[in-house]
N, C-alpha and C. Protein backbone atom coordinates (compact mmCIF):
# COMPACT_ATOMS: atom_id res chain seq x y z
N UNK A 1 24.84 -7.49 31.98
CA UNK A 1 23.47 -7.14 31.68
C UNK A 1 23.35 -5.67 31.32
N UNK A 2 23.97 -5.00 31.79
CA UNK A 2 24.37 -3.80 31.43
C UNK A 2 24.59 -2.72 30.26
N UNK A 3 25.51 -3.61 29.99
CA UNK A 3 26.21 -3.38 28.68
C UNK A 3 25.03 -3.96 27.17
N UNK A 4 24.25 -5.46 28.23
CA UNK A 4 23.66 -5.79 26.65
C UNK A 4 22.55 -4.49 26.96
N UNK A 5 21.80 -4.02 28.20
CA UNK A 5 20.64 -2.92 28.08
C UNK A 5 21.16 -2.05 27.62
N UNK A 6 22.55 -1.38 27.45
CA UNK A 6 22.61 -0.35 26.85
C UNK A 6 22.70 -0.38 25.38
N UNK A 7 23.11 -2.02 24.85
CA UNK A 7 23.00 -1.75 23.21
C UNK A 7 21.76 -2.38 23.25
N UNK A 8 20.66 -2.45 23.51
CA UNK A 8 19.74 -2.81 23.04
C UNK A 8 18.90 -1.44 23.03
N UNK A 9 18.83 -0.67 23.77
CA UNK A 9 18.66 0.52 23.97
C UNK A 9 18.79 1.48 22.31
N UNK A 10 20.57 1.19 22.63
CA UNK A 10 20.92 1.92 21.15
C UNK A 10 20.40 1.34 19.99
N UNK A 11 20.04 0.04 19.91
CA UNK A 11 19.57 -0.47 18.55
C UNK A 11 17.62 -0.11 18.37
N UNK A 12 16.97 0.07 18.92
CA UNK A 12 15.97 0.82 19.63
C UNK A 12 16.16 2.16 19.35
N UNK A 13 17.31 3.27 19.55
CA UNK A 13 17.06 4.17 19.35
C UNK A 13 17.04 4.71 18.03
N UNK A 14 17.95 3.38 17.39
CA UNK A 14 18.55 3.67 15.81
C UNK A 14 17.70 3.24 14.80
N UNK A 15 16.42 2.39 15.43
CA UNK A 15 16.06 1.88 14.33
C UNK A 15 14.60 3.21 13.92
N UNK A 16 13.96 2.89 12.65
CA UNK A 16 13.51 3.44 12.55
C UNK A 16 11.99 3.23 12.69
N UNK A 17 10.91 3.74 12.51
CA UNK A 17 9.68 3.75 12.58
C UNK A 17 8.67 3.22 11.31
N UNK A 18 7.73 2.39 10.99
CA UNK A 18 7.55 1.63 10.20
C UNK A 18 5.75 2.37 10.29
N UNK A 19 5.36 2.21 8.71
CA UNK A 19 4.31 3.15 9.21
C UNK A 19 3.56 2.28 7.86
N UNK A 20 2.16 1.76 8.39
CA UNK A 20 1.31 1.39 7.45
C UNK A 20 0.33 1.51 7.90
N UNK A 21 -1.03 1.86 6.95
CA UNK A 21 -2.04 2.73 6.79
C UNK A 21 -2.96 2.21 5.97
N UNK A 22 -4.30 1.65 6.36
CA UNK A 22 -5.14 1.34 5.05
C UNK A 22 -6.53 2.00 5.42
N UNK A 23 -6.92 2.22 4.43
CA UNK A 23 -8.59 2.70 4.27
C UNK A 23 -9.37 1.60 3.63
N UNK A 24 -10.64 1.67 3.44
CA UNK A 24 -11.63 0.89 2.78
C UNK A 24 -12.28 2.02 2.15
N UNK A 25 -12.51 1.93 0.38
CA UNK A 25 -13.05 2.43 -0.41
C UNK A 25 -14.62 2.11 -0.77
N UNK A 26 -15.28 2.47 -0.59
CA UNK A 26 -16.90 2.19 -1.05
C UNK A 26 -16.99 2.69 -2.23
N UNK A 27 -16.52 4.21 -2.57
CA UNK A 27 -17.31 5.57 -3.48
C UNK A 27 -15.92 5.08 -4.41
N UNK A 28 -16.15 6.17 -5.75
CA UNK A 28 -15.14 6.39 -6.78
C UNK A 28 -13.51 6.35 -6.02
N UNK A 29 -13.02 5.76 -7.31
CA UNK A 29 -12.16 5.55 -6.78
C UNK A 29 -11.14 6.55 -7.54
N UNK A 30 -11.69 7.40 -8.06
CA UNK A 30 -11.62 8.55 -8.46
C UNK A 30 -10.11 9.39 -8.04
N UNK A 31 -10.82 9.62 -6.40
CA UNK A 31 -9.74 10.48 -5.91
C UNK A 31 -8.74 9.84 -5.48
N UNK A 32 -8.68 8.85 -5.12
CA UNK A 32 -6.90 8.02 -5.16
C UNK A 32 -6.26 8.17 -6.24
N UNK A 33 -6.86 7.22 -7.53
CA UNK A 33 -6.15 7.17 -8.63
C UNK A 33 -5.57 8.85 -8.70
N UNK A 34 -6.02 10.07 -8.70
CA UNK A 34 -5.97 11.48 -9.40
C UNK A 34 -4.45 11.49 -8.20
N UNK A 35 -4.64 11.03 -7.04
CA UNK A 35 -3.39 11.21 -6.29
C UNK A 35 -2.24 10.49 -6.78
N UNK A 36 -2.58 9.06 -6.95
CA UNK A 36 -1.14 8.29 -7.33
C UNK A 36 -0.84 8.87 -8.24
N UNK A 37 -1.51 9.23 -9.57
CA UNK A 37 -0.97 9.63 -11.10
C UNK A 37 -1.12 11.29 -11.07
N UNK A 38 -0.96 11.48 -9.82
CA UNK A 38 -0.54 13.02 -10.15
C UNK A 38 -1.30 13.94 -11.14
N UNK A 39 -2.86 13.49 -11.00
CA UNK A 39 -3.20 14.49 -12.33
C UNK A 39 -3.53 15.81 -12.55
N UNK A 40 -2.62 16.37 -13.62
CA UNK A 40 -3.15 18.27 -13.50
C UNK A 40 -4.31 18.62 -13.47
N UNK A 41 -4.57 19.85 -12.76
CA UNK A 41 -5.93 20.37 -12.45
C UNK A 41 -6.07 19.89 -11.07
N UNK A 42 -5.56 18.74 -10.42
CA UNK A 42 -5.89 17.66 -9.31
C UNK A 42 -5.00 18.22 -8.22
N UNK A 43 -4.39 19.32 -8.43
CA UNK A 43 -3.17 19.57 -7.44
C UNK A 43 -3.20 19.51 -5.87
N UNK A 44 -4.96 19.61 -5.53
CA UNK A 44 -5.12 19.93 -3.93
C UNK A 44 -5.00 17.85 -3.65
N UNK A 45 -4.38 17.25 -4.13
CA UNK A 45 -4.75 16.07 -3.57
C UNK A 45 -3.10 15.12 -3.62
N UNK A 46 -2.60 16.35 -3.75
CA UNK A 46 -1.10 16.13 -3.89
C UNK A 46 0.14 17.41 -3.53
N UNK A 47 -0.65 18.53 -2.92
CA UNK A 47 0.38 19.56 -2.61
C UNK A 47 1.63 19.55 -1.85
N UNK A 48 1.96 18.35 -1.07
CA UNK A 48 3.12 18.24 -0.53
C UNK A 48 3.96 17.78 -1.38
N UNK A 49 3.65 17.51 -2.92
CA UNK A 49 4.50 17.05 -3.85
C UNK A 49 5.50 18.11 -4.59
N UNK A 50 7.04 17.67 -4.88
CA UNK A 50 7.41 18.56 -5.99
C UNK A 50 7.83 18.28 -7.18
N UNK A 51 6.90 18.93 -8.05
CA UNK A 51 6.50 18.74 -9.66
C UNK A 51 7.61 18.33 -10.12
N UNK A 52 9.15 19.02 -9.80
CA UNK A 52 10.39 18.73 -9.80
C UNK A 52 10.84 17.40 -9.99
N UNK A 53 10.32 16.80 -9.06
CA UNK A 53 10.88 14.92 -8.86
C UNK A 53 9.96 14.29 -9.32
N UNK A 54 8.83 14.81 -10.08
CA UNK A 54 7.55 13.56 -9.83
C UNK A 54 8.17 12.66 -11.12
N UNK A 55 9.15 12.84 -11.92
CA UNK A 55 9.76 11.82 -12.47
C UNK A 55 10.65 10.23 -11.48
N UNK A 56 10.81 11.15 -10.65
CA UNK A 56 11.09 9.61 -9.54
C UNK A 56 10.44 8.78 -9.10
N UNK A 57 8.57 9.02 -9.28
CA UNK A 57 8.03 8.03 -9.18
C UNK A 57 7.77 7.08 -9.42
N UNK A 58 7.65 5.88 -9.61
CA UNK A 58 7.42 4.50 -10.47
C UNK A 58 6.19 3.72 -9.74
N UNK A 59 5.66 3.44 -11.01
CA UNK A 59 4.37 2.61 -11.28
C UNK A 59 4.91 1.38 -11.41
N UNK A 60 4.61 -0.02 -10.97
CA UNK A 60 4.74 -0.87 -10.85
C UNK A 60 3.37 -2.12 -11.73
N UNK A 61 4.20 -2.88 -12.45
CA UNK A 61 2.99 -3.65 -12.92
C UNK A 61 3.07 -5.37 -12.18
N UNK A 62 2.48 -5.40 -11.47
CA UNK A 62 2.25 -6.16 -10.53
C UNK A 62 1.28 -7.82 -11.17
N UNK A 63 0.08 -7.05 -11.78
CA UNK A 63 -0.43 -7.78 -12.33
C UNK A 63 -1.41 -7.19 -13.47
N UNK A 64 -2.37 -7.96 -14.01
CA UNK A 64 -2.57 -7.12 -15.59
C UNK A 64 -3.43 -6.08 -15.36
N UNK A 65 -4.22 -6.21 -14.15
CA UNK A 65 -4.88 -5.06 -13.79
C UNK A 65 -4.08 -3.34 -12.97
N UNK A 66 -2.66 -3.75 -13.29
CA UNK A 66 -2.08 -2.60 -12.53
C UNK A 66 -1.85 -1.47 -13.90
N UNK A 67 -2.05 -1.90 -14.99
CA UNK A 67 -1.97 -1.57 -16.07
C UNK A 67 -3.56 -0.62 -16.51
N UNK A 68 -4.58 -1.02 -16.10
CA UNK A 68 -5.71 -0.59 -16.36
C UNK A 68 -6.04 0.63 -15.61
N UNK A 69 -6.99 1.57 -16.13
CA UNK A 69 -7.80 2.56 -15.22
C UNK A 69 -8.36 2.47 -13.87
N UNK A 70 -7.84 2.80 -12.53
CA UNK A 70 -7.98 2.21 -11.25
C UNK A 70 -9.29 1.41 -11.29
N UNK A 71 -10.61 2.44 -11.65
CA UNK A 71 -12.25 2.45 -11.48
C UNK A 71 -12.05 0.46 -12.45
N UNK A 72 -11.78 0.31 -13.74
CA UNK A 72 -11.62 -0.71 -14.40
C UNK A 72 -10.98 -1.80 -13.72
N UNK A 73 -9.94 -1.00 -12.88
CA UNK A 73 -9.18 -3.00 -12.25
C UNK A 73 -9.70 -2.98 -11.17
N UNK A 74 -10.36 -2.21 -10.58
CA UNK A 74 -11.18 -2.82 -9.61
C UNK A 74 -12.37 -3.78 -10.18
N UNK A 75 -13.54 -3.07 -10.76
CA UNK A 75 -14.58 -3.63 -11.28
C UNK A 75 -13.98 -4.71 -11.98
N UNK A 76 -12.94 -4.95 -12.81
CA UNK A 76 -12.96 -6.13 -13.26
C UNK A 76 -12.23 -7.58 -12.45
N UNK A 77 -11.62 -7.28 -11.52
CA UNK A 77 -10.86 -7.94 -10.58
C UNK A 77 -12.15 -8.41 -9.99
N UNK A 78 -13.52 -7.64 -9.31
CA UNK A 78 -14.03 -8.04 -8.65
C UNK A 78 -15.20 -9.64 -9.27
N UNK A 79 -15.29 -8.82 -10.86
CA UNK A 79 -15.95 -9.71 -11.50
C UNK A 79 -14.95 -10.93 -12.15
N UNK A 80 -13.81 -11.04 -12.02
CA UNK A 80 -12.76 -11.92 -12.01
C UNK A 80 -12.65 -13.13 -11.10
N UNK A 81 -13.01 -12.40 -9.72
CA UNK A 81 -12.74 -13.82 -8.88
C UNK A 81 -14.03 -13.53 -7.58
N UNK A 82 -14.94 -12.90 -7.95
CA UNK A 82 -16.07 -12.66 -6.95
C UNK A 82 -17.01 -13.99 -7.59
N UNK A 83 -17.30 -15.15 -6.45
CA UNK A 83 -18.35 -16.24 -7.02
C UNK A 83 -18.70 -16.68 -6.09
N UNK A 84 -19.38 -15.22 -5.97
CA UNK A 84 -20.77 -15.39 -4.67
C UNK A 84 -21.97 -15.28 -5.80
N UNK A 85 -23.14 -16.21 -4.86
CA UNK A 85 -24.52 -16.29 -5.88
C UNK A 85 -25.46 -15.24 -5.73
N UNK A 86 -24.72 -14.24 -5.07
CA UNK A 86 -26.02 -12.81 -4.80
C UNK A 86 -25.29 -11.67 -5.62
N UNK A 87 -25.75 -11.10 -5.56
CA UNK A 87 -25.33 -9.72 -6.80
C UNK A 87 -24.59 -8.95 -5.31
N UNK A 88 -23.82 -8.21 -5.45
CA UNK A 88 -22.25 -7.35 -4.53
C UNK A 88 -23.48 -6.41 -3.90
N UNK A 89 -23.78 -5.39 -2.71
CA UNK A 89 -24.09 -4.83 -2.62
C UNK A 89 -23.69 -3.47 -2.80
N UNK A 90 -24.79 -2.65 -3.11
CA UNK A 90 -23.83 -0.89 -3.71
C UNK A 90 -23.09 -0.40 -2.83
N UNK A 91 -23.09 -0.61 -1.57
CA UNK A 91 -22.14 0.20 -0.68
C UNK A 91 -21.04 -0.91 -0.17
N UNK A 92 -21.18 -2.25 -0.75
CA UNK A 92 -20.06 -3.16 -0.27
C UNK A 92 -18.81 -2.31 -0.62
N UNK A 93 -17.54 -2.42 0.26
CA UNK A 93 -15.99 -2.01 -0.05
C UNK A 93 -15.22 -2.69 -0.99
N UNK A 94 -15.16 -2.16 -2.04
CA UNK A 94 -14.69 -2.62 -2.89
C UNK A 94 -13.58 -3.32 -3.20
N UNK A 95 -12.66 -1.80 -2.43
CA UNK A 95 -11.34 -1.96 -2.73
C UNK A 95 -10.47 -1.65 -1.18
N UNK A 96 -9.33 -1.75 -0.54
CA UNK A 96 -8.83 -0.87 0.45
C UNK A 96 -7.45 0.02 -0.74
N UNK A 97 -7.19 1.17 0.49
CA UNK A 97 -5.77 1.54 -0.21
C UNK A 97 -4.71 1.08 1.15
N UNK A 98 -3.85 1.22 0.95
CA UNK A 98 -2.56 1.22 1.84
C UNK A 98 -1.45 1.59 1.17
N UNK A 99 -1.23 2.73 2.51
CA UNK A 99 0.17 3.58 2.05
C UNK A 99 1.28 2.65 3.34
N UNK A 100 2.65 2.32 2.42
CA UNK A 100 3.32 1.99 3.58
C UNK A 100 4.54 3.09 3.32
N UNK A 101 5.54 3.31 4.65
CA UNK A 101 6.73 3.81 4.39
C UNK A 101 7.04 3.58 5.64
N UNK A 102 8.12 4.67 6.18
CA UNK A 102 8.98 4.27 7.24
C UNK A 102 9.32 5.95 7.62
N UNK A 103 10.01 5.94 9.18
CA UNK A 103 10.46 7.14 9.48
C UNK A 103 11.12 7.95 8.10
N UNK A 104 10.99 9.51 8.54
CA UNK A 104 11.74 9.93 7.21
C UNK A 104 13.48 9.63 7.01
N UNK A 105 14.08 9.87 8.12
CA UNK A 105 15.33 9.59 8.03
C UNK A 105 15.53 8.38 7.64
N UNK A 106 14.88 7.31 8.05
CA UNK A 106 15.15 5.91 7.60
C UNK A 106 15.11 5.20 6.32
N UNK A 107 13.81 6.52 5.96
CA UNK A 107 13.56 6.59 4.29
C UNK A 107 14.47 6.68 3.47
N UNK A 108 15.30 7.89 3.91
CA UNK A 108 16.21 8.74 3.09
C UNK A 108 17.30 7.81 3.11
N UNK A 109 17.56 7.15 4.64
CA UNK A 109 19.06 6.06 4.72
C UNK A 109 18.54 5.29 3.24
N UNK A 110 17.59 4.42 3.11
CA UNK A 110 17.22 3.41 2.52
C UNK A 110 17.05 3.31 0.78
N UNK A 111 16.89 4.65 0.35
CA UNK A 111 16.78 5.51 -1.01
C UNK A 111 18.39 5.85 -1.62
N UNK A 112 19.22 6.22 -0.61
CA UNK A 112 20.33 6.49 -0.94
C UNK A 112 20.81 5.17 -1.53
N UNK A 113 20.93 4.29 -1.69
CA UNK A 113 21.47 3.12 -1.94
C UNK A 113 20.27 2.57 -2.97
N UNK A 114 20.85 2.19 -4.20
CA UNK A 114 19.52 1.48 -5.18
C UNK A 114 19.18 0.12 -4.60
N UNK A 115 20.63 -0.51 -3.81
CA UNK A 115 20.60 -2.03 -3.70
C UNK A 115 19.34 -2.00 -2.37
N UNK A 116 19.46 -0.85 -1.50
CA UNK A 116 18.80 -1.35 0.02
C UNK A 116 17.04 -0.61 -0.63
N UNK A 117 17.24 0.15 -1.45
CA UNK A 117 16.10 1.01 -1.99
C UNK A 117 14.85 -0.48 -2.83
N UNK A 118 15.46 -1.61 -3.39
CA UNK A 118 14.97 -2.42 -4.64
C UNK A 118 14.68 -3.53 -2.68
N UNK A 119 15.58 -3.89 -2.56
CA UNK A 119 15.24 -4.50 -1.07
C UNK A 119 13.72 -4.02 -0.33
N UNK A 120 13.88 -2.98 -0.30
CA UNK A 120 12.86 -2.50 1.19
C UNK A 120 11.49 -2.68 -0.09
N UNK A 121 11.33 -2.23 -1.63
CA UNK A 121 10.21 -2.34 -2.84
C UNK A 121 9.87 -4.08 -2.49
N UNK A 122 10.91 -4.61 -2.64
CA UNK A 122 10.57 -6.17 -2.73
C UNK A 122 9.98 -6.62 -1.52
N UNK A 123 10.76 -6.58 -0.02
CA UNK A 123 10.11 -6.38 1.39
C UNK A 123 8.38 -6.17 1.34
N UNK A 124 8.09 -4.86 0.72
CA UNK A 124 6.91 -4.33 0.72
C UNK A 124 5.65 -5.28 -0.13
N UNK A 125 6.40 -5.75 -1.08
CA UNK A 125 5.54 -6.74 -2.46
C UNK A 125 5.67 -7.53 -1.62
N UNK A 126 6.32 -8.13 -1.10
CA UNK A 126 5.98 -9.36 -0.31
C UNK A 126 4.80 -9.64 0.66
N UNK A 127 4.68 -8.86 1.56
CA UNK A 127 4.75 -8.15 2.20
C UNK A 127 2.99 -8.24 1.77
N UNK A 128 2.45 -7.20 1.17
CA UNK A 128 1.37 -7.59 -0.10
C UNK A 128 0.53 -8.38 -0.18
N UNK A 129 1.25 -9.16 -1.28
CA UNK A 129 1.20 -10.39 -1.50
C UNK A 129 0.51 -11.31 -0.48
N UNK A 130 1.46 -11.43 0.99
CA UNK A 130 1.58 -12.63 1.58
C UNK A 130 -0.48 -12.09 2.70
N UNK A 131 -0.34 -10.84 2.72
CA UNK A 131 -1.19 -10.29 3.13
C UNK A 131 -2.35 -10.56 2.19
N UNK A 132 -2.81 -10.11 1.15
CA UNK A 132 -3.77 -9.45 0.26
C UNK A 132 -4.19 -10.63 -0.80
N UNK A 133 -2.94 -11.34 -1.14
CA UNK A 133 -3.09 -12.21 -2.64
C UNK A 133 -2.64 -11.27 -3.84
N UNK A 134 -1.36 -11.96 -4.43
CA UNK A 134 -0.96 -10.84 -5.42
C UNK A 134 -2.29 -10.75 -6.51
N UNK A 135 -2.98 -12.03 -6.30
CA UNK A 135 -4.03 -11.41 -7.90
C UNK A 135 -4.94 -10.59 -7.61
N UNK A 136 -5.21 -9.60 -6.04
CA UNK A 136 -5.93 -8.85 -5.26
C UNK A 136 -5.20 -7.04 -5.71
N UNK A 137 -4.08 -7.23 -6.37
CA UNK A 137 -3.20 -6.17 -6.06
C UNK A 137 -3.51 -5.44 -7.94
N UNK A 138 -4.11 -3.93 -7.70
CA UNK A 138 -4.52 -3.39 -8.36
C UNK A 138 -3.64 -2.11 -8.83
N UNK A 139 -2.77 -1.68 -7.72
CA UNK A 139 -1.85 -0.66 -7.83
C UNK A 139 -0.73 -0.81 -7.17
N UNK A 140 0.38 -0.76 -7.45
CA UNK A 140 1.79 -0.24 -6.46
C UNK A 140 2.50 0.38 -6.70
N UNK A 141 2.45 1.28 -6.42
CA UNK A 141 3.11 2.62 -6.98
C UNK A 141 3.76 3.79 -5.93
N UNK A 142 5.23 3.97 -6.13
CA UNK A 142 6.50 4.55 -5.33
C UNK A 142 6.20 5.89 -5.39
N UNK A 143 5.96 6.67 -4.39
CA UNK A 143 6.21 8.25 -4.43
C UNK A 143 7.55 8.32 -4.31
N UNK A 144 8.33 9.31 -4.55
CA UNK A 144 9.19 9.57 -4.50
C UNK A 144 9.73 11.62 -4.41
N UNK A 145 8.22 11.88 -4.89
CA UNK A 145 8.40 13.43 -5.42
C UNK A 145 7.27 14.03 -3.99
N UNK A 146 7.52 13.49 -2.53
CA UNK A 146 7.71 13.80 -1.73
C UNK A 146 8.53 13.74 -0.56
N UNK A 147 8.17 14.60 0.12
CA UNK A 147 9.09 14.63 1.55
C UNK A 147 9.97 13.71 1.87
N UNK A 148 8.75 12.11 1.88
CA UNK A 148 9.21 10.89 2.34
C UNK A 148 9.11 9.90 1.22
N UNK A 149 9.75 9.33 0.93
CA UNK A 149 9.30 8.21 0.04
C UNK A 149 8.31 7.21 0.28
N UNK A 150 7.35 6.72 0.19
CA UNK A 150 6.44 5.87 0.12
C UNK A 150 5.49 5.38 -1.12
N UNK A 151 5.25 4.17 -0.44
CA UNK A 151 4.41 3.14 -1.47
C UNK A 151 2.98 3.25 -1.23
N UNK A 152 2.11 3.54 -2.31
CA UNK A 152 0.67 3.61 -2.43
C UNK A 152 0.15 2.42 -3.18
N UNK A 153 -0.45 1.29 -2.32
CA UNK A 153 -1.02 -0.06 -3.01
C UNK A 153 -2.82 0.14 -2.79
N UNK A 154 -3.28 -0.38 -4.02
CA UNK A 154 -4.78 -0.41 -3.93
C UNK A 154 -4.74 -1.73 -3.80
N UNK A 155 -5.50 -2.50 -3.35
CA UNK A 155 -6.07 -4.33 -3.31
C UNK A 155 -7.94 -4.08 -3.37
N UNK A 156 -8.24 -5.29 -4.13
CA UNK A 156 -9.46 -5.79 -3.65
C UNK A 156 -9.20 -6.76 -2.48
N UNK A 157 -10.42 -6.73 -1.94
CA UNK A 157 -10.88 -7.69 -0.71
C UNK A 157 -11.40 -8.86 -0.89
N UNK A 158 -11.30 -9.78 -2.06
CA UNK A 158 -11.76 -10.87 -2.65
C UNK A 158 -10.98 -12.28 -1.66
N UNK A 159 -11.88 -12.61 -0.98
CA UNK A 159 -11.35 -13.95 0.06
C UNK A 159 -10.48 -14.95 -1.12
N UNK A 160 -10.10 -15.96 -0.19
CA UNK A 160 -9.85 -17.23 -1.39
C UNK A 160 -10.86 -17.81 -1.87
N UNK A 161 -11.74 -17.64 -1.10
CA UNK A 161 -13.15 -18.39 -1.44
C UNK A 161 -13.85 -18.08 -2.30
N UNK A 162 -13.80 -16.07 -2.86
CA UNK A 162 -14.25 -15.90 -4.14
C UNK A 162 -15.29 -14.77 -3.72
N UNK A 163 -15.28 -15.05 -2.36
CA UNK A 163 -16.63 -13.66 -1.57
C UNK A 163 -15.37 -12.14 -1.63
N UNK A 164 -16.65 -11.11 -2.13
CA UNK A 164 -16.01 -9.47 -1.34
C UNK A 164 -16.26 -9.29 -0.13
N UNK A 165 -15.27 -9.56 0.68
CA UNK A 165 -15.43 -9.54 2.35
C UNK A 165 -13.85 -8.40 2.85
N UNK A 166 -14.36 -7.34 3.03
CA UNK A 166 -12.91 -6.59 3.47
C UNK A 166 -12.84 -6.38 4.75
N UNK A 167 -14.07 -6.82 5.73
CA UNK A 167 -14.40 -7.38 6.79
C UNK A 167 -13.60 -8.73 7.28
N UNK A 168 -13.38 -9.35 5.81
CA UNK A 168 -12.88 -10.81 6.83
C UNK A 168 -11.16 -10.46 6.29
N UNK A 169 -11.09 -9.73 5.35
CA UNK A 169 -9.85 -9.64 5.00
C UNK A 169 -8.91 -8.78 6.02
N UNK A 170 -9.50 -7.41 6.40
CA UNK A 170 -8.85 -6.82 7.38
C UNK A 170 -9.02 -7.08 8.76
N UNK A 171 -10.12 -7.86 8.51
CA UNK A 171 -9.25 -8.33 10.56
C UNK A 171 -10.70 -7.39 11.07
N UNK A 172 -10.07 -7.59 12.75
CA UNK A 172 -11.03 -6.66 13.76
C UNK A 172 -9.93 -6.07 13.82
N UNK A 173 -9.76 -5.38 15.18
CA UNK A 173 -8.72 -4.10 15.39
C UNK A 173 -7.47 -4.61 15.81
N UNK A 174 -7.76 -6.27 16.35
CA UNK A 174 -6.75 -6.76 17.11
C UNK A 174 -5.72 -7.62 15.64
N UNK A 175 -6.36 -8.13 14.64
CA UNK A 175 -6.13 -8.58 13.48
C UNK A 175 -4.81 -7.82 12.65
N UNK A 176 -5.96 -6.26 12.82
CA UNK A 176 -4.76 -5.03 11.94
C UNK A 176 -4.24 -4.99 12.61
N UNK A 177 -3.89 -4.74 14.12
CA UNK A 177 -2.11 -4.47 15.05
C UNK A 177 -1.75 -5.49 14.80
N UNK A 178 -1.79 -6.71 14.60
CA UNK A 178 -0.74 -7.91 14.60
C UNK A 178 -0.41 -7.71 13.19
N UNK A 179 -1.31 -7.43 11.73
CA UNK A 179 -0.46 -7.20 10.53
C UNK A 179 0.24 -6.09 10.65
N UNK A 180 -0.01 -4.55 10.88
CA UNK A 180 1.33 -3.78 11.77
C UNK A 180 2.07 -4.59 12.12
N UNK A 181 2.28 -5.06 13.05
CA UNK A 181 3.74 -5.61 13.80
C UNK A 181 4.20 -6.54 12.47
N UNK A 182 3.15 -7.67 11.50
CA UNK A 182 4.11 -8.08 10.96
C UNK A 182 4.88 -6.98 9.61
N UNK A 183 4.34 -6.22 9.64
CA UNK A 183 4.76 -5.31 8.47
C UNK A 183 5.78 -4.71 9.10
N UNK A 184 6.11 -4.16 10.69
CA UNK A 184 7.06 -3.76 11.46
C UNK A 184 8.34 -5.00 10.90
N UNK A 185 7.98 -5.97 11.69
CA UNK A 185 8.79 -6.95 11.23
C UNK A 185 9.70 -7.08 10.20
């Protein structure tokens, strides 16, 4: 018993830290997009970046709206599969963002290698997907031209049913720790 507490211990100490993060957007969606795409003039919304690498980043086209102007694949995603009989309200949440990544060292293990690097991208789309609905998925897009490597995904909150509910989509508090753990997972 011993021996297994001490490697379980070590596999525990080795592994790394799994880190996901979402907001709910009401207002422009303005200042995300200016962050993912790095835009000049925009620098206070990206200063831990270096201008150096921001060629390592990759944009991902996920679906046809990952291609469009953030403000556009939202609004049109919503009028895509929103078929509720009341008009959206102005302060309904439109959209969430979520940044995922992982400890930095674990990052860096995982980047070094293209094969474990395209793994942990696919992990994450899944991941997504199995969460959100890929036809919900508006952005996915790899930093790379910081510190840590991480993924910045926008989604709408569009149920299966066709309602904007980011209320029923994200859960109560107990909802989001269990998608944590499965995103730990």
């Amino acid at each position: 018993w011993e021996q297994m507490k001490c490697k379980l211990i070590l596999i525990f100490f080795y592994m790394g830290l799994t880190v996901y993060h979402t907001e709910k957007g009401t207002v422009s969606s303005g200042g995300i997009a200016n962050h993912i795409y790095r835009v000049v003039g925009e620098e206070h919304t990206y200063q831990h970046a270096d201008p150096t690498r921001k060629h390592l980043n990759e944009i991902f086209k996920i679906t046809s709206h990952c291609s469009k102007p953030l403000h556009e694949a939202i609004k049109e995603r919503i009028e895509e599969g929103y078929k509720g009989k009341t008009a959206i309200r102005k302060d309904a949440v439109q959209y969430q963002t979520h940044v995922l990544t992982g400890s930095h060292e674990e990052m860096k293990k995982i980047f070094l290698n293209d094969e474990t690097a395209k793994a942990w991208l696919k992990a994450n789309l899944e991941f997504i997907k199995a969460e959100y609905g890929k036809e919900n998925i508006v952005r996915f897009v790899l930093h790379r031209d910081e510190k840590t490597p991480h993924l910045h995904v926008v989604t709408v909150p569009i149920t299966k049913d066709g309602r904007l509910s980011a209320k029923e989509v994200m859960g109560n508090p107990l909802a989001f720790k269990q998608r944590q753990d499965r995103y730990a997972d």
